[in-house]
C-alpha atoms as a PDB file:
ATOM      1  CA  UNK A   1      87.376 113.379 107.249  1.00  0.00           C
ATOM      2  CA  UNK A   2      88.024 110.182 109.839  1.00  0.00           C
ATOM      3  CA  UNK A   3      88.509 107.303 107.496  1.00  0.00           C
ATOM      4  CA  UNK A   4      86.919 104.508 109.680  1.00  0.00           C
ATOM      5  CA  UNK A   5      88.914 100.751 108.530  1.00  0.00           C
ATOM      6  CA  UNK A   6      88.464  97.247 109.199  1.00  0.00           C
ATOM      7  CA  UNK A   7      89.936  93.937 108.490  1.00  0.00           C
ATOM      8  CA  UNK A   8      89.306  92.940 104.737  1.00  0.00           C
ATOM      9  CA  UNK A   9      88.730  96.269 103.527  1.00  0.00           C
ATOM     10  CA  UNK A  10      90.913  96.657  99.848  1.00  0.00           C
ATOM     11  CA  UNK A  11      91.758 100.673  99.689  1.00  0.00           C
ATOM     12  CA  UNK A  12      93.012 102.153  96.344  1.00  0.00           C
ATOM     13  CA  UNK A  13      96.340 104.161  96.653  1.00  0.00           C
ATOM     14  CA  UNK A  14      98.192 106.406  93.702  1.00  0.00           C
ATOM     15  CA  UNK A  15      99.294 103.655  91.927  1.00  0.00           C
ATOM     16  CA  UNK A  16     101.248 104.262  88.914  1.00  0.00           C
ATOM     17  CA  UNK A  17     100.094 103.831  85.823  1.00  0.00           C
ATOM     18  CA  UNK A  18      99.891 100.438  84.828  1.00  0.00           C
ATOM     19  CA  UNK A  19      99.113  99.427  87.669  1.00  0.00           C
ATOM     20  CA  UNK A  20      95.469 100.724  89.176  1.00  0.00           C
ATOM     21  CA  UNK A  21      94.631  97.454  89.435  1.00  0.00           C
ATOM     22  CA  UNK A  22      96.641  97.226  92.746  1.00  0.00           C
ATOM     23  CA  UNK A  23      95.061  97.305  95.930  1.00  0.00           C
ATOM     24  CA  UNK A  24      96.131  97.656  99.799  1.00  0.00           C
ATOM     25  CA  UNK A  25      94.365  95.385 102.241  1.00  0.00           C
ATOM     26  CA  UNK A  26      94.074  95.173 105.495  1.00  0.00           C
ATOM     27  CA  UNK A  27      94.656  92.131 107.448  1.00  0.00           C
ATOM     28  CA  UNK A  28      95.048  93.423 111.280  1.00  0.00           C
ATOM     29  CA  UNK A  29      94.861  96.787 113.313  1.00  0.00           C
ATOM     30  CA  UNK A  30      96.210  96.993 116.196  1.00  0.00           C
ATOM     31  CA  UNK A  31      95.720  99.592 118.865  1.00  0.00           C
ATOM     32  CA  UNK A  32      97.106 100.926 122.231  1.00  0.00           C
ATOM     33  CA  UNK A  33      96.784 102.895 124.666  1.00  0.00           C
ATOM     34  CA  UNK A  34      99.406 105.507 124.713  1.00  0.00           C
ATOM     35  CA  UNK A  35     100.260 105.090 120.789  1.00  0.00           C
ATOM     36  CA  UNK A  36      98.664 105.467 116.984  1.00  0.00           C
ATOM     37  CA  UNK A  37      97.121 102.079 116.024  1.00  0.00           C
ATOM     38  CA  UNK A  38      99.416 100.449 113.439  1.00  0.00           C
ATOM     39  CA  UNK A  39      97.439  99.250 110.493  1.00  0.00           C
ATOM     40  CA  UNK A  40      98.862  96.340 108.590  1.00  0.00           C
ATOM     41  CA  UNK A  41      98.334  95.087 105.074  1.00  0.00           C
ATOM     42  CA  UNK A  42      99.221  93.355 102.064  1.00  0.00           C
ATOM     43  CA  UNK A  43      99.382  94.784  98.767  1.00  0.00           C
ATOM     44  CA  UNK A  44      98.476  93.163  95.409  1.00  0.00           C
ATOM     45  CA  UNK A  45      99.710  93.756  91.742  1.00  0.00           C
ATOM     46  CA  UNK A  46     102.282  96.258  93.445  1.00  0.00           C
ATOM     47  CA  UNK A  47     105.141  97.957  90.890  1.00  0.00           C
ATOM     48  CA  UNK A  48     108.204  95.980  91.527  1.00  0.00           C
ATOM     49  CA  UNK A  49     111.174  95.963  89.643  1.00  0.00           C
ATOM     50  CA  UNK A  50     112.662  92.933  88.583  1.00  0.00           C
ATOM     51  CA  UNK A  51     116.723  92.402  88.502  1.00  0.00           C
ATOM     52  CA  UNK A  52     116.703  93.292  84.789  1.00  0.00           C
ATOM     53  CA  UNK A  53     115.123  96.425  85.846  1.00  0.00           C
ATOM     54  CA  UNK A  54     111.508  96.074  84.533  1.00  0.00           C
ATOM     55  CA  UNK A  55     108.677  96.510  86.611  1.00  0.00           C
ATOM     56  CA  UNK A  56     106.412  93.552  87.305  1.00  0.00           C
ATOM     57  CA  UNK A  57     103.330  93.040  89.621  1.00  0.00           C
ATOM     58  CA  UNK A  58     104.119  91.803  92.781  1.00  0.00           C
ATOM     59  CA  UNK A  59     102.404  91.058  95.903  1.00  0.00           C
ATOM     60  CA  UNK A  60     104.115  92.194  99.224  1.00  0.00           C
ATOM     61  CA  UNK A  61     102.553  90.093 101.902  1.00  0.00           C
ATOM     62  CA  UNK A  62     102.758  91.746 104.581  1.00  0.00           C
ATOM     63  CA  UNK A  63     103.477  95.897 105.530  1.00  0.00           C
ATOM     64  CA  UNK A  64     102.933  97.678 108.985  1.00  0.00           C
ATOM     65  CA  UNK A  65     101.976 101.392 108.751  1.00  0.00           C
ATOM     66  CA  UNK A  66     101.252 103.914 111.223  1.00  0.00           C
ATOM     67  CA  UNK A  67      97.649 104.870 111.404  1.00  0.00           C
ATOM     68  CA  UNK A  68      99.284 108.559 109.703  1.00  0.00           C
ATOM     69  CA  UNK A  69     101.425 106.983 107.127  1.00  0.00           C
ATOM     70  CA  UNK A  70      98.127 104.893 106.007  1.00  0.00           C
ATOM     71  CA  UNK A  71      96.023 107.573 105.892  1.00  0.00           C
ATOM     72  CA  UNK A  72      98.115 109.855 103.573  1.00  0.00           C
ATOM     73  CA  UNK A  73      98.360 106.416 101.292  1.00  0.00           C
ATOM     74  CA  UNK A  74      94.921 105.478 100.945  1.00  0.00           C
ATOM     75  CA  UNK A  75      92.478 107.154  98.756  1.00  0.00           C
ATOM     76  CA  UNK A  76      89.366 105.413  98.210  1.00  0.00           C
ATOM     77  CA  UNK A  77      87.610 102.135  99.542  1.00  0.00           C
ATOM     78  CA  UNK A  78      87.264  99.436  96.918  1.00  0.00           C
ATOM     79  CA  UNK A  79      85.456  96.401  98.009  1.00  0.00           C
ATOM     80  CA  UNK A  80      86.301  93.731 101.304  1.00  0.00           C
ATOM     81  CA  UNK A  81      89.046  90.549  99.713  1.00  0.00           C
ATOM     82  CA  UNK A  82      90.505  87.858 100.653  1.00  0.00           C
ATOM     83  CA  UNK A  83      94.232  88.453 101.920  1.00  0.00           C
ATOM     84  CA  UNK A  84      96.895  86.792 100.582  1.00  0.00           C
ATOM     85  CA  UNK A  85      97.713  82.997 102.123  1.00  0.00           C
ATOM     86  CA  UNK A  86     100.985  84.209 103.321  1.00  0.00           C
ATOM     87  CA  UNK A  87     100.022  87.364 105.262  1.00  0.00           C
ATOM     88  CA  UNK A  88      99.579  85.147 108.144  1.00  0.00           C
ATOM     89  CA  UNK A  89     102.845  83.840 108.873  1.00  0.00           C
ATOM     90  CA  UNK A  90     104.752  87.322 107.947  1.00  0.00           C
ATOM     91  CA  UNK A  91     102.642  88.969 110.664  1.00  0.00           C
ATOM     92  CA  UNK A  92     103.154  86.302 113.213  1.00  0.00           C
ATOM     93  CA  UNK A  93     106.660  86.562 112.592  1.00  0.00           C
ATOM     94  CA  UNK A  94     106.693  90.590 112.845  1.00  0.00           C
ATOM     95  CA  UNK A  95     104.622  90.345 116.083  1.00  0.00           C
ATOM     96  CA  UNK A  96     107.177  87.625 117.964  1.00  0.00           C
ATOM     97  CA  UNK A  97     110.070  89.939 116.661  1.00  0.00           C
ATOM     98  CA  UNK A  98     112.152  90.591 119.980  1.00  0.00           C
ATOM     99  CA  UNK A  99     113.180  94.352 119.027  1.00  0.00           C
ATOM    100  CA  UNK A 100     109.502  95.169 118.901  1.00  0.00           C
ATOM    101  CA  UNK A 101     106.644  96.537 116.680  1.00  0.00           C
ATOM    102  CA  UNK A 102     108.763  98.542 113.878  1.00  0.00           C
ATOM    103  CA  UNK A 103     105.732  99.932 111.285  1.00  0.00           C
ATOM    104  CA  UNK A 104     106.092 102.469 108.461  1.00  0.00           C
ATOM    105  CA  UNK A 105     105.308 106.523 108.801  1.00  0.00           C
ATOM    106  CA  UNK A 106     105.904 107.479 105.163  1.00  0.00           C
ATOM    107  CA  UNK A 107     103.041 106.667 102.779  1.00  0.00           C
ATOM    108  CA  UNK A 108     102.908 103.629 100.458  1.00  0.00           C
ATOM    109  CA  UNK A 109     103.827 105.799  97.646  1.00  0.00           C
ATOM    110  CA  UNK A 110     107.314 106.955  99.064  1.00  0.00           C
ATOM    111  CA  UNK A 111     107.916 103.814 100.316  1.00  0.00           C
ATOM    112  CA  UNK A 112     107.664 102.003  97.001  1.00  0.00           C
ATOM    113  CA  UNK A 113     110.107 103.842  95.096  1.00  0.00           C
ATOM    114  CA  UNK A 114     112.465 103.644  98.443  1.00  0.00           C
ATOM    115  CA  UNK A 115     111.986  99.612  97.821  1.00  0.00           C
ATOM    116  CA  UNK A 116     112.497  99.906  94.112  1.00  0.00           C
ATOM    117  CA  UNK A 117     115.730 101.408  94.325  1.00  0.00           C
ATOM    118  CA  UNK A 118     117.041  99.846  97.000  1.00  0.00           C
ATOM    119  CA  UNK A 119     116.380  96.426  94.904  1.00  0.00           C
ATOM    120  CA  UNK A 120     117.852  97.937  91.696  1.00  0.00           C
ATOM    121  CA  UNK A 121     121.222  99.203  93.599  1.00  0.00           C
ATOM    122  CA  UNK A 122     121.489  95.649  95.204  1.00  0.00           C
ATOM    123  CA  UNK A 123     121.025  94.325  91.713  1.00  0.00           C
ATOM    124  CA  UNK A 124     123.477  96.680  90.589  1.00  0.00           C
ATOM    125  CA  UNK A 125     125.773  95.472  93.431  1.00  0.00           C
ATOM    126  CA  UNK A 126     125.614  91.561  92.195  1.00  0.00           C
ATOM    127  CA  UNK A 127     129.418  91.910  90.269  1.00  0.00           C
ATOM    128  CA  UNK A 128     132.466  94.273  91.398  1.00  0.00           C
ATOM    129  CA  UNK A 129     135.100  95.125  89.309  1.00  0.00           C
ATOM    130  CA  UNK A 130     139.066  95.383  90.694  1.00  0.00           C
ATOM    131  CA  UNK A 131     141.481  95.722  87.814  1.00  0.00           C
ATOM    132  CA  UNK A 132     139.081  94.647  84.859  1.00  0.00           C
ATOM    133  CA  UNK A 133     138.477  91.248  86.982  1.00  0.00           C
ATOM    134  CA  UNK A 134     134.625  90.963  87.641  1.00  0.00           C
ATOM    135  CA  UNK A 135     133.418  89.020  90.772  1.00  0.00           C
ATOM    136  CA  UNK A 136     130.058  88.213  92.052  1.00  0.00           C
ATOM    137  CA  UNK A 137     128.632  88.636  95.277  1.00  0.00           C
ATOM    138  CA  UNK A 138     127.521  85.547  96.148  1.00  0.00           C
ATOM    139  CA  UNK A 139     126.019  86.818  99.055  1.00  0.00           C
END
């Protein structure tokens, strides 16, 4: 079935558990002519892991996704919310970016680990160790 969006909507995704309380929202779509329309949102309470490792609620404010990658992420409508303050200024930027429109095509779910541990092996990456010397990236 056609999913039909708009601006405000909040959409529940397969959260883990813990973390149901988390909601996608949209803030823009954007469509074109000879393309999908890109759909982007925020996402509140999200499962982020934290440099020790632990996983915290975060809010990312700002994610493009294909119309196809949002689709396979959303599940059911919740209720229209307020995006966060910040959303505004991340788009802005993302729309002025010279290389273009980049957006998602994976679903939120696949995405989210990919984040995760990408952040924990940049954690991991802080120190090096060359003949029992540590040294930290400070970078």
């Amino acid at each position: 079935m056609e999913q039909s969006y708009a601006v405000g909507q909040a959409w529940i995704y397969e959260a883990p558990k813990g973390f149901e309380g988390s909601r996608i929202i949209i803030g823009a779509i954007l469509t074109f002519a000879n393309h999908q329309p890109i759909i982007c949102v925020a996402v509140t309470k999200a499962p982020m892991s934290d440099t020790s490792g632990c996983v915290q609620p975060l809010t990312i404010p700002f994610l493009p996704f294909s119309k196809i990658a949002f689709d396979q992420t959303v599940m059911t409508i919740d209720r229209s919310v307020q995006l966060p303050e910040d959303f505004i200024s991340h788009y802005t930027s993302w729309k002025n970016d010279l290389k273009g429109l980049g957006f998602i095509n994976i679903p939120f779910k696949g995405l989210l680990r990919s984040m995760n541990d990408e952040l924990l092996k940049k954690e991991k990456q802080t120190t090096r160790s060359v003949n029992n010397i540590t040294y930290l990236n400070n970078h």
